[in-house]
N, C-alpha and C. Protein backbone atom coordinates (compact mmCIF):
# COMPACT_ATOMS: atom_id res chain seq x y z
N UNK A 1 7.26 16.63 -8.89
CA UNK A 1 7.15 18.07 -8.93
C UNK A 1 8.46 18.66 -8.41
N UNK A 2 8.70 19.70 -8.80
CA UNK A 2 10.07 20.24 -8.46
C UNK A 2 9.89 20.72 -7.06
N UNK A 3 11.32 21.27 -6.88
CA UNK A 3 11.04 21.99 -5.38
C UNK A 3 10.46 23.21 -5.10
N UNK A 4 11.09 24.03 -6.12
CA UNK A 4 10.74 25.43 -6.36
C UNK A 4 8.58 25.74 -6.19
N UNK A 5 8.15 24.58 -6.97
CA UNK A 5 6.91 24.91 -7.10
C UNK A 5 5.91 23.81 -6.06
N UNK A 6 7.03 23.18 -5.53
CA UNK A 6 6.43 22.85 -4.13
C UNK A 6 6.14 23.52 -2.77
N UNK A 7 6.79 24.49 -3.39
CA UNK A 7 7.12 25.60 -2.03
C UNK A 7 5.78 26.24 -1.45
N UNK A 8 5.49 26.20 -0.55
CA UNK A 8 3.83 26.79 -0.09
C UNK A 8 2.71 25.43 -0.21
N UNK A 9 3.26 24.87 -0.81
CA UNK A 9 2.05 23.29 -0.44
C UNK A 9 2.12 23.02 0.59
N UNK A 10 0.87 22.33 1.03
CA UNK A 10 0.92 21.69 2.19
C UNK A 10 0.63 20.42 1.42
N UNK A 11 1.70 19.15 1.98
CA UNK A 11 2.05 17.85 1.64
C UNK A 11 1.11 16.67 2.40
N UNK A 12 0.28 16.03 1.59
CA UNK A 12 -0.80 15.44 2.68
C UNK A 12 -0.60 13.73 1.63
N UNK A 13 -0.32 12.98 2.66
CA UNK A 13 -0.44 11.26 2.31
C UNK A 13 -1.97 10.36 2.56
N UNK A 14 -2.31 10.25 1.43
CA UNK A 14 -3.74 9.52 1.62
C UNK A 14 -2.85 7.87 1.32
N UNK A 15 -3.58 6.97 2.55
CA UNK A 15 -3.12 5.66 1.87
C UNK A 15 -4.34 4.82 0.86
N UNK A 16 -3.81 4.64 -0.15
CA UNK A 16 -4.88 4.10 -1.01
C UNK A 16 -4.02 2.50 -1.97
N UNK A 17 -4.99 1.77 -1.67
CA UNK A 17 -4.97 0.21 -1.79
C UNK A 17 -6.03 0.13 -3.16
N UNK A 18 -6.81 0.87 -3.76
CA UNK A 18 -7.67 1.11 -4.52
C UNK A 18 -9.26 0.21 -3.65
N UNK A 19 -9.43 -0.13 -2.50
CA UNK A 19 -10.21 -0.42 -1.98
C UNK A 19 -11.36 0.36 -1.54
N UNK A 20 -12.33 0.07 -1.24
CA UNK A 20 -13.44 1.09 -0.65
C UNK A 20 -13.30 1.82 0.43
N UNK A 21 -12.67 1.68 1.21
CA UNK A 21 -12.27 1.99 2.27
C UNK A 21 -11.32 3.57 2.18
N UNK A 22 -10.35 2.48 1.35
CA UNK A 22 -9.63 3.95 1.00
C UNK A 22 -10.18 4.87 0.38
N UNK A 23 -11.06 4.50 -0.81
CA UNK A 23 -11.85 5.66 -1.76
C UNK A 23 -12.35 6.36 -0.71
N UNK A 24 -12.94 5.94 0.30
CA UNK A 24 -13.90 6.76 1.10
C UNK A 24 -12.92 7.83 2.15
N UNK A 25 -11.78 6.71 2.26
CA UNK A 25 -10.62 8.13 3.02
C UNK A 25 -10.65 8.95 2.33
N UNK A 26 -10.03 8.62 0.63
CA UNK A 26 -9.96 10.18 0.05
C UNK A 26 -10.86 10.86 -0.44
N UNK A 27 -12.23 10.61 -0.43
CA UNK A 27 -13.40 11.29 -0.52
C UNK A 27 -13.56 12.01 0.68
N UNK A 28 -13.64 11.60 1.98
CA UNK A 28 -13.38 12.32 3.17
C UNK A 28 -12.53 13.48 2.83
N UNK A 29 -11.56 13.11 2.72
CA UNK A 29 -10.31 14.50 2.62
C UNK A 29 -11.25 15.81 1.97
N UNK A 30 -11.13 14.61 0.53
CA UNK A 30 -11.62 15.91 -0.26
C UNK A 30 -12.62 16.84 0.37
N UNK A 31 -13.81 16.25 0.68
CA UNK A 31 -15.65 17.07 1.54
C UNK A 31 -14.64 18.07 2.55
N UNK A 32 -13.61 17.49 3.52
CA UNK A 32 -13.51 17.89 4.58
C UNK A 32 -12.48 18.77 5.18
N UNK A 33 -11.07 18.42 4.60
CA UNK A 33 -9.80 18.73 4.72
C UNK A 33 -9.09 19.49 3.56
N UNK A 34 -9.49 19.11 2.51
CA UNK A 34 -8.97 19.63 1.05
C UNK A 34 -8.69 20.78 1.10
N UNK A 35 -7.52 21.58 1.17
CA UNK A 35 -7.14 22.94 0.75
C UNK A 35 -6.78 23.26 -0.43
N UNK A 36 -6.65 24.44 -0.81
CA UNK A 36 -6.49 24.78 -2.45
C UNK A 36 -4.86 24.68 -2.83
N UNK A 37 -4.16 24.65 -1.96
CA UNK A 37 -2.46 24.85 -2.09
C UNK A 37 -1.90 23.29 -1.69
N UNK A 38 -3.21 22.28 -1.29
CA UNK A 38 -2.37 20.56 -0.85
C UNK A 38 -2.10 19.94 -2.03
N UNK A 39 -0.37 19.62 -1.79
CA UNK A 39 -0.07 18.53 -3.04
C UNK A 39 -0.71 17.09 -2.40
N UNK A 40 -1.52 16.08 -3.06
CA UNK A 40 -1.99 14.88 -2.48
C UNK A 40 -0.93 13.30 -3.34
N UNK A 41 -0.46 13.24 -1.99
CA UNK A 41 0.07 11.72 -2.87
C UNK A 41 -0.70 10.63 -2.22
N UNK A 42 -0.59 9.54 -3.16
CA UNK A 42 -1.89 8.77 -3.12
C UNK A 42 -0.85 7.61 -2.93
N UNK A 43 -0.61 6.92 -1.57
CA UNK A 43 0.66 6.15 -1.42
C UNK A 43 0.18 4.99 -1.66
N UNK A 44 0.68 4.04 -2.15
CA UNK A 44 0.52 2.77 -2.34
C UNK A 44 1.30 1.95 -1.89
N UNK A 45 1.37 0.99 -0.64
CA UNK A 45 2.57 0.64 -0.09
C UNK A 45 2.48 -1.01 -0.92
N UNK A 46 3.47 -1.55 -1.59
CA UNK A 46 3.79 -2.82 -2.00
C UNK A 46 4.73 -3.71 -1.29
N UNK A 47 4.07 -4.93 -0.92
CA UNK A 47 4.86 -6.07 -0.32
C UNK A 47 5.26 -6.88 -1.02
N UNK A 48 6.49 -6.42 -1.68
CA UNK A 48 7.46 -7.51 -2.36
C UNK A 48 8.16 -8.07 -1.57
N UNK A 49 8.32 -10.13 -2.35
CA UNK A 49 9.55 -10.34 -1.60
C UNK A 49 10.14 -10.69 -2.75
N UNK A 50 11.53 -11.34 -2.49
CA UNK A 50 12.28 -12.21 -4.09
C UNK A 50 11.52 -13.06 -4.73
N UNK A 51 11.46 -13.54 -5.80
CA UNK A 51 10.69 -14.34 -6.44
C UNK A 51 11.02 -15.57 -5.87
N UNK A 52 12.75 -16.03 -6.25
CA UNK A 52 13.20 -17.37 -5.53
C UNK A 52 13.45 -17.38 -4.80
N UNK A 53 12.69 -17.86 -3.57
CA UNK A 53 13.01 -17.84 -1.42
C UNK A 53 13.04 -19.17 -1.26
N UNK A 54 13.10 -20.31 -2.12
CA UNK A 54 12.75 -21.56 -1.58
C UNK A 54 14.06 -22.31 -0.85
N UNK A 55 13.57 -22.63 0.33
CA UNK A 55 14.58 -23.14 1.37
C UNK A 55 15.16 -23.92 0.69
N UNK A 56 14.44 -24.79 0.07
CA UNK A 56 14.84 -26.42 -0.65
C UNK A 56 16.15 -26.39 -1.16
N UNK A 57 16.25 -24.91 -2.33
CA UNK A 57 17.57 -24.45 -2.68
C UNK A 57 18.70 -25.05 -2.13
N UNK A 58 18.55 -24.84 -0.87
CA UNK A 58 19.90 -24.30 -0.26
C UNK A 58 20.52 -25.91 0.47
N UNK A 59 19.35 -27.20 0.18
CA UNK A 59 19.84 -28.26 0.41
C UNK A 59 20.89 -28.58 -0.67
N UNK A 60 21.72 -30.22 -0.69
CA UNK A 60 21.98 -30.84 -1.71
C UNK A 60 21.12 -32.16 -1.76
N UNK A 61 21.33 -32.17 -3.46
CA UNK A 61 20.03 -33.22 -3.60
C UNK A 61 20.31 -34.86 -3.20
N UNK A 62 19.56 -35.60 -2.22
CA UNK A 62 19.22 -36.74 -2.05
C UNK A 62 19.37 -37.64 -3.68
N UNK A 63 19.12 -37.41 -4.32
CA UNK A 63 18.84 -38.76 -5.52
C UNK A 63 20.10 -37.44 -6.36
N UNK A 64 20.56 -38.48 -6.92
CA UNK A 64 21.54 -38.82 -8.13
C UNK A 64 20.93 -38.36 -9.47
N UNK A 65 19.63 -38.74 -9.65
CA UNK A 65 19.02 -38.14 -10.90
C UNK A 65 18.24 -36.70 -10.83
N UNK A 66 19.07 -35.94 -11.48
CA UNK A 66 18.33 -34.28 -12.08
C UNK A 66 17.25 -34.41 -11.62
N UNK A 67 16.39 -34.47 -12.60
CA UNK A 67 15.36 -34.07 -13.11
C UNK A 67 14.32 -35.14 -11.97
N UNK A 68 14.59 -35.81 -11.64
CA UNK A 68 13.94 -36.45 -10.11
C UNK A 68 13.94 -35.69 -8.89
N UNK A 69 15.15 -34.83 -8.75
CA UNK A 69 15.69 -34.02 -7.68
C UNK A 69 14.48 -32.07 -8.04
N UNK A 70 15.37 -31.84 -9.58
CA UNK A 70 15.06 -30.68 -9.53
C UNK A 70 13.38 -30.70 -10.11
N UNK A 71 12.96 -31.22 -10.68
CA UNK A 71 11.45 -31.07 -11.42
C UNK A 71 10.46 -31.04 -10.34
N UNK A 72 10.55 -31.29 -9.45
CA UNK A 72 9.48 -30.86 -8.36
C UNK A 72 9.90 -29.65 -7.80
N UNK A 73 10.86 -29.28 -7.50
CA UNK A 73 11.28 -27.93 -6.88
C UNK A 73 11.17 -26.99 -8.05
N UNK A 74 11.36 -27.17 -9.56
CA UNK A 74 10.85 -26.26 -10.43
C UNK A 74 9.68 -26.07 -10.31
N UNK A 75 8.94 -26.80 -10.33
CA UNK A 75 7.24 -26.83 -10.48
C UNK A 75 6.87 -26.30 -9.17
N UNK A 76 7.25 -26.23 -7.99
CA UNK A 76 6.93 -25.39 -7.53
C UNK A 76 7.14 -24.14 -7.42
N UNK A 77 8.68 -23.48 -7.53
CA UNK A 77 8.86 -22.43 -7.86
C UNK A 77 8.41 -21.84 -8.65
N UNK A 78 7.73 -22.75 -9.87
CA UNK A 78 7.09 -21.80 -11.19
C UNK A 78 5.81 -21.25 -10.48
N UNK A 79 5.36 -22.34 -9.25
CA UNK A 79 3.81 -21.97 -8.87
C UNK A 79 3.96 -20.66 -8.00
N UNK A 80 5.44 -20.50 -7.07
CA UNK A 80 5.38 -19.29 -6.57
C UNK A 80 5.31 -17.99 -7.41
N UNK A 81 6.21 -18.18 -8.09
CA UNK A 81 6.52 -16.98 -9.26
C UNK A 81 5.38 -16.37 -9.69
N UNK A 82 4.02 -17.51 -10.42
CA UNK A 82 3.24 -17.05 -10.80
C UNK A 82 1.82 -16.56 -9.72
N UNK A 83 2.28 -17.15 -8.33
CA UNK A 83 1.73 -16.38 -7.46
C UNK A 83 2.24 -14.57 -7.73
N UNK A 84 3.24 -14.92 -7.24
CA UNK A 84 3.79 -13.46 -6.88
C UNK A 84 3.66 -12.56 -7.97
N UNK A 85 3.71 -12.93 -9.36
CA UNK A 85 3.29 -11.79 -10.08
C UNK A 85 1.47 -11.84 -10.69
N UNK A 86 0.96 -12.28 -9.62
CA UNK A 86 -0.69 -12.71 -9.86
C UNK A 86 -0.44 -11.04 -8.65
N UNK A 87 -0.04 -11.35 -7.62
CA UNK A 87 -0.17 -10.18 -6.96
C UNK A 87 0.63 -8.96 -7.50
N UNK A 88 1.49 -8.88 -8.16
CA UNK A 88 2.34 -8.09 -8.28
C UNK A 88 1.08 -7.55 -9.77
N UNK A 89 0.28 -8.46 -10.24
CA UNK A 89 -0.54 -7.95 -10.86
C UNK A 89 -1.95 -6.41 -10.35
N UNK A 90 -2.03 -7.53 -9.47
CA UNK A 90 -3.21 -6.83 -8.65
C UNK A 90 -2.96 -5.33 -8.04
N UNK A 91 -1.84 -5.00 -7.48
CA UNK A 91 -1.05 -4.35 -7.20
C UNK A 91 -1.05 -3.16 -8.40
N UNK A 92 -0.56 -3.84 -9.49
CA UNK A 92 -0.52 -2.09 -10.49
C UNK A 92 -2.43 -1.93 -10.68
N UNK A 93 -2.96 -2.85 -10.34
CA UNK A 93 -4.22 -2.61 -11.37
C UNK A 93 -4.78 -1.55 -9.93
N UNK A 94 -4.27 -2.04 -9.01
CA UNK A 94 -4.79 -0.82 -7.61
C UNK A 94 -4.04 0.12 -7.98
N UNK A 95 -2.76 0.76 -7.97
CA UNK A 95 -2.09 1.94 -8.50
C UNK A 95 -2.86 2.65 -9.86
N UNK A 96 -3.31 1.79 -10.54
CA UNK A 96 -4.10 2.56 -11.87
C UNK A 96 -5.67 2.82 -11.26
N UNK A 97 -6.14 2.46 -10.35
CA UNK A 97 -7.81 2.49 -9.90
C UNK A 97 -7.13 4.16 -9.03
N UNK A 98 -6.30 4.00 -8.21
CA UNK A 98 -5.78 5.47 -7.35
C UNK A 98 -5.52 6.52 -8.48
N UNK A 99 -5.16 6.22 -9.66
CA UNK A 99 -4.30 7.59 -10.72
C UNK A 99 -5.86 7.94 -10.93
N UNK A 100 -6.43 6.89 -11.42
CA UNK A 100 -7.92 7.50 -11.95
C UNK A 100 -8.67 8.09 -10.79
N UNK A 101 -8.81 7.85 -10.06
CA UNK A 101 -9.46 8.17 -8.87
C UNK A 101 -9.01 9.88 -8.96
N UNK A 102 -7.58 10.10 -8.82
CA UNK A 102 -7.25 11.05 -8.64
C UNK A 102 -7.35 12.22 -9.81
N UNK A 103 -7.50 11.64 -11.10
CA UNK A 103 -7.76 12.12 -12.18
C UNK A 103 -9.14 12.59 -12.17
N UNK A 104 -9.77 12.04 -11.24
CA UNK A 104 -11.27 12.36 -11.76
C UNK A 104 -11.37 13.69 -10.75
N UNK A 105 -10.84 14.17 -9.90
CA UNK A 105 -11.21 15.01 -9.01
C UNK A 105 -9.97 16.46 -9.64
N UNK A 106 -10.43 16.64 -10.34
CA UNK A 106 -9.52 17.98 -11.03
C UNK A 106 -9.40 19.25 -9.81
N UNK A 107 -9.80 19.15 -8.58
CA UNK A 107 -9.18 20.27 -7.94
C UNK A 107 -8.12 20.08 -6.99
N UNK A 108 -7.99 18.59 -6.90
CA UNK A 108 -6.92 18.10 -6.16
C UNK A 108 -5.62 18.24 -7.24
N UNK A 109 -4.75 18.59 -6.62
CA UNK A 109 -3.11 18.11 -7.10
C UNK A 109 -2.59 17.33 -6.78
N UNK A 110 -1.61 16.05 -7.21
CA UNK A 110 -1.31 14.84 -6.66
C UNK A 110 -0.11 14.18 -7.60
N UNK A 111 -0.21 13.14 -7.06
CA UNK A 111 0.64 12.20 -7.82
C UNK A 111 0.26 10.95 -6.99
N UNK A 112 0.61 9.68 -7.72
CA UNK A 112 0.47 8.53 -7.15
C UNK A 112 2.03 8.06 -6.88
N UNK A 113 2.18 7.44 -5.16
CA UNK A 113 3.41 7.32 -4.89
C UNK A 113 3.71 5.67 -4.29
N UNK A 114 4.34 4.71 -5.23
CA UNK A 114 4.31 3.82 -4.98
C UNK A 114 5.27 3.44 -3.77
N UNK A 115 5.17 2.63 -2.56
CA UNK A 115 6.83 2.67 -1.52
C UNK A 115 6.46 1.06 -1.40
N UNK A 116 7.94 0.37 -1.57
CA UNK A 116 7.88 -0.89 -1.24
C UNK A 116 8.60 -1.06 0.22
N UNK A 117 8.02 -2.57 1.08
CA UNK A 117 8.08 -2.12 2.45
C UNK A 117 7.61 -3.85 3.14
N UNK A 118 8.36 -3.76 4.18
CA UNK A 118 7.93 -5.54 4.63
C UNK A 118 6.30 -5.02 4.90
N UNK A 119 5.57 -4.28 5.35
CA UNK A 119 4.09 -4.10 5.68
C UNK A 119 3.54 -2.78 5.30
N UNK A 120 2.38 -3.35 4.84
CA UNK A 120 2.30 -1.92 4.81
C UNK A 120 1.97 -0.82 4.93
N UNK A 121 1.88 -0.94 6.23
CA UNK A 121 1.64 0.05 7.39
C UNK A 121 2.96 1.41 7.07
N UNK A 122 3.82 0.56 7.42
CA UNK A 122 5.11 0.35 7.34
C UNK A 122 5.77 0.74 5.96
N UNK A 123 5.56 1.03 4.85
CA UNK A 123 5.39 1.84 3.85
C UNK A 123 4.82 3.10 3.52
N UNK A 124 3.33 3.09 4.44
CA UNK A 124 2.97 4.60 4.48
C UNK A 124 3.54 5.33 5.06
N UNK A 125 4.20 4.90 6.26
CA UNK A 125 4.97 5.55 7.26
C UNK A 125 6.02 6.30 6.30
N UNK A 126 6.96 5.56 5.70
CA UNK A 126 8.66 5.59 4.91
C UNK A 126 8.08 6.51 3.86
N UNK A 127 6.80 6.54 3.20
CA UNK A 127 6.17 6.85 1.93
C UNK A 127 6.29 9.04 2.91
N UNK A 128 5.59 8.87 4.16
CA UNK A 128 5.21 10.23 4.22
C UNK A 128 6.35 11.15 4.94
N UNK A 129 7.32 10.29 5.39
CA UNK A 129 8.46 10.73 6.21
C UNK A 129 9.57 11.19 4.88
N UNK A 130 9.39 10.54 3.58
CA UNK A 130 9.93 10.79 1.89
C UNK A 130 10.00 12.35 1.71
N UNK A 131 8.30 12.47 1.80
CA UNK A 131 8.35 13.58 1.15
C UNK A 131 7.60 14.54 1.46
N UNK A 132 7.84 14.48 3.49
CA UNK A 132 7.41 15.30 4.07
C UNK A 132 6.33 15.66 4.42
N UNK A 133 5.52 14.80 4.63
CA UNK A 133 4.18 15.19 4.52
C UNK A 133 3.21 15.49 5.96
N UNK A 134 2.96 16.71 5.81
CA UNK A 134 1.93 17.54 7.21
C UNK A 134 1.51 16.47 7.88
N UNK A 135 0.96 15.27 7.22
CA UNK A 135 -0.05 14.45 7.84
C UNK A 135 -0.97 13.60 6.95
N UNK A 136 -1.22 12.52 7.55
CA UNK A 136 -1.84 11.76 6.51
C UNK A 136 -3.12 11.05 7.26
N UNK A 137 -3.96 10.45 5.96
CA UNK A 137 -5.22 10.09 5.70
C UNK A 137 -5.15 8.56 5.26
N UNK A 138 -5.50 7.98 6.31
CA UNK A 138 -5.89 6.42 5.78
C UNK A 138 -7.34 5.87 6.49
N UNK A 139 -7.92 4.67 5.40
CA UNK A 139 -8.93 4.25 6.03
C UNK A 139 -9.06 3.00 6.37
N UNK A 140 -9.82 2.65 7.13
CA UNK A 140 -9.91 1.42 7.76
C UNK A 140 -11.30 0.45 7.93
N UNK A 141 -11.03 -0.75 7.91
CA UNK A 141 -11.50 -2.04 7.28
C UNK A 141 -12.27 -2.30 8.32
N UNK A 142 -12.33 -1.75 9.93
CA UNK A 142 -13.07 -1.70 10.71
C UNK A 142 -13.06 -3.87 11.58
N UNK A 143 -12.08 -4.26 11.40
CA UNK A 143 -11.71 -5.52 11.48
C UNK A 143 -12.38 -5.36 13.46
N UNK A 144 -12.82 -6.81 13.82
CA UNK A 144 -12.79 -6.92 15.46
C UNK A 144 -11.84 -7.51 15.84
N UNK A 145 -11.56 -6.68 17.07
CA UNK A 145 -10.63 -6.80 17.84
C UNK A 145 -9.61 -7.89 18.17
N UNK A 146 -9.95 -9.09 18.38
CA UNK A 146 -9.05 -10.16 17.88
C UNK A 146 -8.49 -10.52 16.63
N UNK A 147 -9.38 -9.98 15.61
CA UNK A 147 -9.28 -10.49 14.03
C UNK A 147 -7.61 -9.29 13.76
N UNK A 148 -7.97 -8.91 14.68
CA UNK A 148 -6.97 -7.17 14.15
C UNK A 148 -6.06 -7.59 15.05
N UNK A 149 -5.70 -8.16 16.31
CA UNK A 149 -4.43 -8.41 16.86
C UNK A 149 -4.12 -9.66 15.97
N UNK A 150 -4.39 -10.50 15.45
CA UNK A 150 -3.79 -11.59 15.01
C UNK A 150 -2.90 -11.01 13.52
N UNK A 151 -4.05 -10.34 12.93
CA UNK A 151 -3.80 -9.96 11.17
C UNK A 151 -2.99 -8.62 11.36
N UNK A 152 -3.27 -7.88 12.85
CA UNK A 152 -2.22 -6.68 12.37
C UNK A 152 -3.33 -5.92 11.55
N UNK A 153 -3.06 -4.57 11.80
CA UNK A 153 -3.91 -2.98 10.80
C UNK A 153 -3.17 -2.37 10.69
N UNK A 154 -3.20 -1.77 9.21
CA UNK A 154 -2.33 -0.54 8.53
C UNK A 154 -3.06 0.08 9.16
N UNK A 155 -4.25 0.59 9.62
CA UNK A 155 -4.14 1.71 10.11
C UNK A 155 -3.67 1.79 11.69
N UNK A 156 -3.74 1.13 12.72
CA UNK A 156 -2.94 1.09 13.82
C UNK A 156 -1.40 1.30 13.82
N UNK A 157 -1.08 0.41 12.77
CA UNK A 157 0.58 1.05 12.61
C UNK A 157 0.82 2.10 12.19
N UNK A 158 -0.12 2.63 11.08
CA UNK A 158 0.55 3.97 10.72
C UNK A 158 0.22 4.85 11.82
N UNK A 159 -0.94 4.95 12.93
CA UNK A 159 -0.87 5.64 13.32
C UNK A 159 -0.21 5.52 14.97
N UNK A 160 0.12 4.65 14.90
CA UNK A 160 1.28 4.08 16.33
C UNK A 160 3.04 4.56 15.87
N UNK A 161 2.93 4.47 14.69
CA UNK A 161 4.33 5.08 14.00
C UNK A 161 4.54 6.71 13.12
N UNK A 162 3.61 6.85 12.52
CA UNK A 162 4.53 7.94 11.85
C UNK A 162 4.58 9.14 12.87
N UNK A 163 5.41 10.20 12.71
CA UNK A 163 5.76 10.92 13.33
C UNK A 163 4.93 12.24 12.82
N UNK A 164 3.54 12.09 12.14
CA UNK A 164 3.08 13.18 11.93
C UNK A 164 1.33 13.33 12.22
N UNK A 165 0.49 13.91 12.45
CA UNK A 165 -0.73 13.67 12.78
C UNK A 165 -1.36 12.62 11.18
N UNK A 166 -2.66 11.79 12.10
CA UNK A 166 -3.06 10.71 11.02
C UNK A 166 -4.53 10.69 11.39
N UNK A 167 -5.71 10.58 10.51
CA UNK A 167 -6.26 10.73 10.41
C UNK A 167 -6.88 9.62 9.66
N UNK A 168 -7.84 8.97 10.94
CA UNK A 168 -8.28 7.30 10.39
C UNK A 168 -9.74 7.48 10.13
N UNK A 169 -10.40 7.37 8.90
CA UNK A 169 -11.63 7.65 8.62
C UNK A 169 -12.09 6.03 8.38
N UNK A 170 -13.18 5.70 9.17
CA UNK A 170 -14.18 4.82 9.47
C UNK A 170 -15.44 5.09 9.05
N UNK A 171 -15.61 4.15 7.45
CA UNK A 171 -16.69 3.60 6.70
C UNK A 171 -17.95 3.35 7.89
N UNK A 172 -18.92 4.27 7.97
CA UNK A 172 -20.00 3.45 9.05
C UNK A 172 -20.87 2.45 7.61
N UNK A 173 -20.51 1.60 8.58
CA UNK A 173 -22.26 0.80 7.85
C UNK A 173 -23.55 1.51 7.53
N UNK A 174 -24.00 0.69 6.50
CA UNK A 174 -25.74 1.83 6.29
C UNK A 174 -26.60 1.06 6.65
N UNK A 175 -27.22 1.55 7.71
CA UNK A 175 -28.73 0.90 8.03
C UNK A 175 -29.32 0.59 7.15
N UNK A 176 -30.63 -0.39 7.16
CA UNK A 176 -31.60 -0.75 6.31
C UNK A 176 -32.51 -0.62 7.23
């Protein structure tokens, strides 16, 4: 969106992974926070690394014969590669679950904003500090307390880091 017709928005970062969690952040917003003048970007933080990282590389080869040396280090590199774009798959198919998401709620204004980032906590952060944003909306996986110091939470980082108010909406469980 240009600048001119950004002018008078208020700039609000929902983090969305296309997970339940998040749907339910930005369903929150919407019931609760939603103003008629908020542009909503729907951040998607991606953890890329290089395709080829393999240490092995950077040896020289033990055996004399090629294809003794390199055919195992291909075959595995092919297995990373096709890791990484197995995720790098998963990844747009969450960016397309957020556009629709956002498509379906015609009173919101938005865009979907992809930021690549070593974590990505750590992406929402870089994602809302971009393009200014009042404050942001992420949700959380509700992890226990050890499970969450070992694995680390996007939502603890974003809200231990960004420099703007954050707003962590917690999925309660439903009784039976």
């Amino acid at each position: 969106m240009e600048a001119a017709a950004m002018e008078g928005k208020r700039k609000v970062v929902i983090a969305m992974d296309g997970s339940q969690h998040a749907l339910y952040a930005l369903n929150w917003f919407k019931e609760n926070a939603h103003k008629p003048n908020d542009y909503v970007y729907l951040v998607h933080s991606i953890e890329l690394q290089h395709a080829l990282h393999n240490s092995k590389w950077l040896y020289e080869p033990q055996a004399t014969d090629v294809d003794t040396f390199l055919g195992p280090l291909i075959r595995e590199e092919r297995a990373i590669i096709k890791t990484k774009m197995d995720m790098l798959g998963k990844h747009l198919t969450q960016i397309y679950r957020a556009v629709s998401t956002l498509k379906q709620m015609p009173q919101m204004e938005g865009e979907v904003k992809p930021s690549e980032s070593k974590n990505p906590g750590e992406g929402i952060v870089k994602a809302a500090a971009e393009v200014g944003a009042e404050f942001i909306v992420t949700g959380t996986r509700g992890m226990g307390t050890i499970r969450r110091t070992i694995l680390g939470s996007v939502s603890d980082y974003v809200l231990h880091h960004a420099e703007v108010p954050v707003i962590v909406c917690h999925k309660h469980k439903e009784k039976h």
